[in-house]
Structures are given as C-alpha cells and as structure tokens.
Protein backbone atom coordinates (compact mmCIF):
# COMPACT_ATOMS: atom_id res chain seq x y z
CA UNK A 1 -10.89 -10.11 -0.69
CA UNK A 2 -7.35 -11.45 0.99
CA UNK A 3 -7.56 -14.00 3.65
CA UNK A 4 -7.32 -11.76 6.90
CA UNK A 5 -4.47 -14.66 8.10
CA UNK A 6 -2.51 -13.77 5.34
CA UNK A 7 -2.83 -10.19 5.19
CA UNK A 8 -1.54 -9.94 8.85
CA UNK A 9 1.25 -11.95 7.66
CA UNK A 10 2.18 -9.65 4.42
CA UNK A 11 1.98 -6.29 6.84
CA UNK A 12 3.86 -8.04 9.95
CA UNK A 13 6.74 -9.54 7.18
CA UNK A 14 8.05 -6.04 5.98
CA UNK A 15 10.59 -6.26 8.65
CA UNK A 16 13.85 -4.60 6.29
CA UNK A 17 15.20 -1.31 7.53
CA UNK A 18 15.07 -0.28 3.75
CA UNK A 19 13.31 -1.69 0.62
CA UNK A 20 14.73 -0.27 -2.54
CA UNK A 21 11.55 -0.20 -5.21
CA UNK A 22 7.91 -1.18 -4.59
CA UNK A 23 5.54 -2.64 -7.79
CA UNK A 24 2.06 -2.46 -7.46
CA UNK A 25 0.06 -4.52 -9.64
CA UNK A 26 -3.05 -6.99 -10.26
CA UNK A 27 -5.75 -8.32 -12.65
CA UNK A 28 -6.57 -4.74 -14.33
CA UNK A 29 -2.38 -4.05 -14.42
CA UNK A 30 -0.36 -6.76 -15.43
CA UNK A 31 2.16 -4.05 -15.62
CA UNK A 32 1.73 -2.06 -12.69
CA UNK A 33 2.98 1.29 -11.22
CA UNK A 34 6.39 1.38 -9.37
CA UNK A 35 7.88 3.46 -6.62
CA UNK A 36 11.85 3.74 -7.34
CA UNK A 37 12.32 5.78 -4.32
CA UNK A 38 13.88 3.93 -1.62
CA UNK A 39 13.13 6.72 0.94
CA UNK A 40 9.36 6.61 -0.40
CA UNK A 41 9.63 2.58 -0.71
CA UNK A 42 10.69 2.20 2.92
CA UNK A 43 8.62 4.64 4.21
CA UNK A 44 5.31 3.17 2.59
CA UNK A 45 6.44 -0.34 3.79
CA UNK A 46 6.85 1.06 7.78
CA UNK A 47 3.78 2.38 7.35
CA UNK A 48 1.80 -0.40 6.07
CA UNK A 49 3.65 -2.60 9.36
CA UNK A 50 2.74 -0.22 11.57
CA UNK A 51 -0.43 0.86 10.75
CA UNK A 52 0.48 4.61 10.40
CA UNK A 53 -0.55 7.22 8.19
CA UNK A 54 2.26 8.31 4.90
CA UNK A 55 2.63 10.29 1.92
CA UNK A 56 4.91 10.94 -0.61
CA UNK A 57 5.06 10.69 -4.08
CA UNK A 58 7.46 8.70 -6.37
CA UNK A 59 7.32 7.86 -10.55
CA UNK A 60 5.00 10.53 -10.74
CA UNK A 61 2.23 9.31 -8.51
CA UNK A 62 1.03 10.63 -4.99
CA UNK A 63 1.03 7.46 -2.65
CA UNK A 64 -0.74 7.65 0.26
CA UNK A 65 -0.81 4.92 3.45
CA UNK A 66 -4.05 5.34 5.89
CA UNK A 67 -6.65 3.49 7.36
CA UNK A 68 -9.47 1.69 5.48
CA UNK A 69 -12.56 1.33 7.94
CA UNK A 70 -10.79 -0.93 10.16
CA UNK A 71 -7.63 -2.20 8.11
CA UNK A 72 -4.78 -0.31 6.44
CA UNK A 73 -4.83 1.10 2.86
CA UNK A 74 -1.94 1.79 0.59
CA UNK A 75 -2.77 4.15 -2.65
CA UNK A 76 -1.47 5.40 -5.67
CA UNK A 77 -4.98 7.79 -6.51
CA UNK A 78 -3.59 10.51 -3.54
CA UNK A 79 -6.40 10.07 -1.14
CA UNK A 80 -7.26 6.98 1.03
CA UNK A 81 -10.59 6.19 2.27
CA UNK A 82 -12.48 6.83 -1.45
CA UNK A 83 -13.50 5.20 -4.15
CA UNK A 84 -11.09 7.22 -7.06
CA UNK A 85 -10.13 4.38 -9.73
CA UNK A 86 -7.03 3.25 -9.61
CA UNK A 87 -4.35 1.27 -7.58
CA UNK A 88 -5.34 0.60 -4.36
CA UNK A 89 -4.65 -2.68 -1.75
CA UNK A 90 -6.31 -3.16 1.19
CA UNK A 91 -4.77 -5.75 2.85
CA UNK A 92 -6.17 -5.78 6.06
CA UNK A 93 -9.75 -4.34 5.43
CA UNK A 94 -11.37 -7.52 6.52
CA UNK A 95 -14.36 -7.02 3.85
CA UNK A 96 -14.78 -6.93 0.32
CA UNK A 97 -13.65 -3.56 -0.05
C-alpha cells in the first residue's frame, strides 16, 4: 500500500501539458508494459491529476483511468474497479487494495 502523502503528491506532480511514453511496472514486471502514445500518455496522466475517468488503448493494451472505492485507478486489464490480473496502480486507494 503507498503512503496516502505520497500518492497525493505523484497524482498532483503530473503537471506537463504532454508526456511522451508511460512504463508501468513493479515486483511481478521488472519489465513492464509501455504506452508510446503521447496522446494516450497525456491523456492517462490528466486523468490520473484530475481524478477523471479515460480510455484508450496503446502497445496493444486497453488502459483504462477510473475510480477505485475512494481513490483513482489506472489499468492496463480494460476494466477498473475488478480484480482481472494484471497491471494495475492504485495510488490513491487509501487501503490495501
């Protein structure tokens, strides 16, 4: 589970009008799962700041910003809100979720 402190901070810091890629990655992938997509890349990151639902899809995956109980959720799986494996942060869940 983040620190809620510092998963305010990571949402309120993606300030850039545009963010060129987006890597997505932890303990179970080293390697991760990109977006290349600056549209989809920017898009994801307004979303996560403003705490506003996205989709879109990029390197093959269906990414998908929405709310998690009472935090934010970004997701690779297509659907927010579930339990499908695969890469998912919460940042600002505020459990253990």
């Amino acid at each position: 589970m983040w620190n809620n402190t510092l998963s305010i901070f990571f949402v309120s810091g993606l300030t850039c009008s545009s963010h060129t890629s987006l890597n997505l990655y932890g303990t179970n992938g080293s390697i991760g799962i990109d977006v290349t997509n600056t549209a989809v890349a920017t898009a994801i990151a307004s979303a996560l700041r403003t705490g506003t639902a996205y989709s879109g899809s990029s390197n093959g995956h269906s990414w998908q910003v929405g709310t998690c109980g009472t935090g934010i959720e970004l997701t690779a799986t297509g659907a927010t809100y579930s339990c499908n494996p695969g890469y998912i942060i919460r940042p600002c869940v505020g459990n253990s979720n």
